[in-house]
N, C-alpha and C. Protein backbone atom coordinates (compact mmCIF):
# COMPACT_ATOMS: atom_id res chain seq x y z
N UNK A 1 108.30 5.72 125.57
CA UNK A 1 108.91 6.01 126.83
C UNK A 1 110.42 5.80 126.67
N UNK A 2 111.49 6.44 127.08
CA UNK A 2 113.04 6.91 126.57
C UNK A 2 113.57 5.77 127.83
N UNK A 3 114.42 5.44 127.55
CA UNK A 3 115.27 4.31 129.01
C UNK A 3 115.39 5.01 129.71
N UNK A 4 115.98 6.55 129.75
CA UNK A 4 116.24 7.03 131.20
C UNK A 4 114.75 7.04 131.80
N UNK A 5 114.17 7.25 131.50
CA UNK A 5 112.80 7.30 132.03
C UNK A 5 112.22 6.35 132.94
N UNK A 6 112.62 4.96 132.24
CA UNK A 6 111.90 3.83 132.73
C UNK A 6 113.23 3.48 133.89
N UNK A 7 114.67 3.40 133.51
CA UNK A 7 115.54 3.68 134.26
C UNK A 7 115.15 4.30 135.77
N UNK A 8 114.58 5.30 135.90
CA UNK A 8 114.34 6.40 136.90
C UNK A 8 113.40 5.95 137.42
N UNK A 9 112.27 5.15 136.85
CA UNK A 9 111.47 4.40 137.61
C UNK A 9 111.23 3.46 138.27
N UNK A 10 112.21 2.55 138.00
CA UNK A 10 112.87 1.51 138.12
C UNK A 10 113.90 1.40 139.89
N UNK A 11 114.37 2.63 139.59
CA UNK A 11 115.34 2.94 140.41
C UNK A 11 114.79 3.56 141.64
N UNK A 12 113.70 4.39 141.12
CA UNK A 12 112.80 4.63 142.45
C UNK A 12 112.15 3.67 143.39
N UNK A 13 111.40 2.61 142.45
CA UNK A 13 111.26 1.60 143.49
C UNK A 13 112.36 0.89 143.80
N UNK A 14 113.32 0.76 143.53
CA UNK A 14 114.30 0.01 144.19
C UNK A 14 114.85 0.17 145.66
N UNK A 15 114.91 1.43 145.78
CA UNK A 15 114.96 2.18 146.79
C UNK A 15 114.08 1.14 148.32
N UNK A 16 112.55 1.57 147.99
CA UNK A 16 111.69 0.75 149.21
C UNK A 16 111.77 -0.53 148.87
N UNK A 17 112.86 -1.40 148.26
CA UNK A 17 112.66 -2.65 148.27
C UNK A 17 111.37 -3.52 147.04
N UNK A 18 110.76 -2.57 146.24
CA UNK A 18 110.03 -3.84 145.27
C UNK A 18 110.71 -4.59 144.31
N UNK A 19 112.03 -3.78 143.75
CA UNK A 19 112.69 -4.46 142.59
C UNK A 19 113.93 -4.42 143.58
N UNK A 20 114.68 -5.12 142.57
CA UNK A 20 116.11 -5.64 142.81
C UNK A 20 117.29 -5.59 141.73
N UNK A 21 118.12 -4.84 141.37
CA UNK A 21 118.99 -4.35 140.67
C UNK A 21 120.18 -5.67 140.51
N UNK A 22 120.14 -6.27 139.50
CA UNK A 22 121.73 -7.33 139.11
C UNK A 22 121.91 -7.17 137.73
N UNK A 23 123.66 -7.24 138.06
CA UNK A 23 124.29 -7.04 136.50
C UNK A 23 124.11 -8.84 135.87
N UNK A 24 124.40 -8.78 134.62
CA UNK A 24 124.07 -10.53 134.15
C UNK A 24 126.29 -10.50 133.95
N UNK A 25 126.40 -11.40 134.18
CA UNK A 25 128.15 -11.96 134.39
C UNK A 25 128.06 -11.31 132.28
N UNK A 26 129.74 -10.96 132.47
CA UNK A 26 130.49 -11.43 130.90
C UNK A 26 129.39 -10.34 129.77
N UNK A 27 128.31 -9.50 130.52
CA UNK A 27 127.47 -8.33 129.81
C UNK A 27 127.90 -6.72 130.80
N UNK A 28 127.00 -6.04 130.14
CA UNK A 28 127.05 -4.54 130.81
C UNK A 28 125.47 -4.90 130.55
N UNK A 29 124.95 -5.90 131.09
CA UNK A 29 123.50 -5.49 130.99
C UNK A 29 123.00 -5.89 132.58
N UNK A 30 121.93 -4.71 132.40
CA UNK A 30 121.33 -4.53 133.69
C UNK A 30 119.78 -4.94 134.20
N UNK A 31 119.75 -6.06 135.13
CA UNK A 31 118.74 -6.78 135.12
C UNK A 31 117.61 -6.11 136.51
N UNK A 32 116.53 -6.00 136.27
CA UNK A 32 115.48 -5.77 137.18
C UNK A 32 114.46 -6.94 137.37
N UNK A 33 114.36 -7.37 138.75
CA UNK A 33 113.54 -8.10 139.45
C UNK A 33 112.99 -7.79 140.36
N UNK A 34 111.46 -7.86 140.36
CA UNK A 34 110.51 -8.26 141.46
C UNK A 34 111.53 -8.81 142.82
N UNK A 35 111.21 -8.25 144.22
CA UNK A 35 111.34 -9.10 145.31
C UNK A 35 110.02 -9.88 145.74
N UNK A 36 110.00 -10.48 146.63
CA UNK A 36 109.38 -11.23 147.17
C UNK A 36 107.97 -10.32 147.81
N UNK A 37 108.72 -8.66 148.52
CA UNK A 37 107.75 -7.65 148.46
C UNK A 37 106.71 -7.27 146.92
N UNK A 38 107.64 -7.11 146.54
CA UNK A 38 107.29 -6.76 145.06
C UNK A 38 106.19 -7.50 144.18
N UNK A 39 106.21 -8.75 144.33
CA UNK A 39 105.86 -9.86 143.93
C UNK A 39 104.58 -9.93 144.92
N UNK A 40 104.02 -9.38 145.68
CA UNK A 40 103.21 -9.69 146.49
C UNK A 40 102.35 -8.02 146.38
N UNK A 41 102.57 -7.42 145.21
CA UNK A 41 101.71 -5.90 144.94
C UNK A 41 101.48 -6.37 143.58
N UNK A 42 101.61 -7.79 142.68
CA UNK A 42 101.32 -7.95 142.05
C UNK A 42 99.75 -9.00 141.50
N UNK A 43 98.81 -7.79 141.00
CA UNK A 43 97.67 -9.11 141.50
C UNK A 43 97.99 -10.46 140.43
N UNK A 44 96.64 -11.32 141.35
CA UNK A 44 97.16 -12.69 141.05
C UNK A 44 97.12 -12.83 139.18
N UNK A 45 95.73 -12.25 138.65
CA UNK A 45 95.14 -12.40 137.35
C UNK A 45 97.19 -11.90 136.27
N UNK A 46 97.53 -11.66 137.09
CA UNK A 46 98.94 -10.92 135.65
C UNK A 46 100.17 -12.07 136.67
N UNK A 47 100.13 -12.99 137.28
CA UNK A 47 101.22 -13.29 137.73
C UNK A 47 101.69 -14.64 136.88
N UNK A 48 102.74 -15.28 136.50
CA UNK A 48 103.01 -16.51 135.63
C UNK A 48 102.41 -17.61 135.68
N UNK A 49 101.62 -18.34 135.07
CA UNK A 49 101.12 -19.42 135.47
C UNK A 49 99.62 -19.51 135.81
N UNK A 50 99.16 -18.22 136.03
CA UNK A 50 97.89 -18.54 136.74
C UNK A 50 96.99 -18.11 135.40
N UNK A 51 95.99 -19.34 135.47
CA UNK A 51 94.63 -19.21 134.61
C UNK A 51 93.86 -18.07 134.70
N UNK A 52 93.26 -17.47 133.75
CA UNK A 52 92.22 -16.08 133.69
C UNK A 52 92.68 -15.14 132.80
């Protein structure tokens, strides 16, 4: 899968709020995060921490 690709996907959900777009300080790099929405379309079995 090519970056623009995942880029474009990325960017689509950003749009309704699941991810969240930040640059990291002193880089040109571009960080994607889960919101709190986002984070809550994620089931529990794949989330950090949880046993299974």
């Amino acid at each position: 899968m090519s970056t623009a690709t995942i880029t474009k996907a990325l960017r689509d959900v950003e749009g309704p709020g699941i991810v969240q777009r930040s640059y990291w300080p002193d880089s040109s790099s571009t960080v994607y995060e889960l919101t709190e929405s986002g984070r809550t379309l994620v089931p529990e079995k794949f989330k950090a921490g949880s046993a299974g």
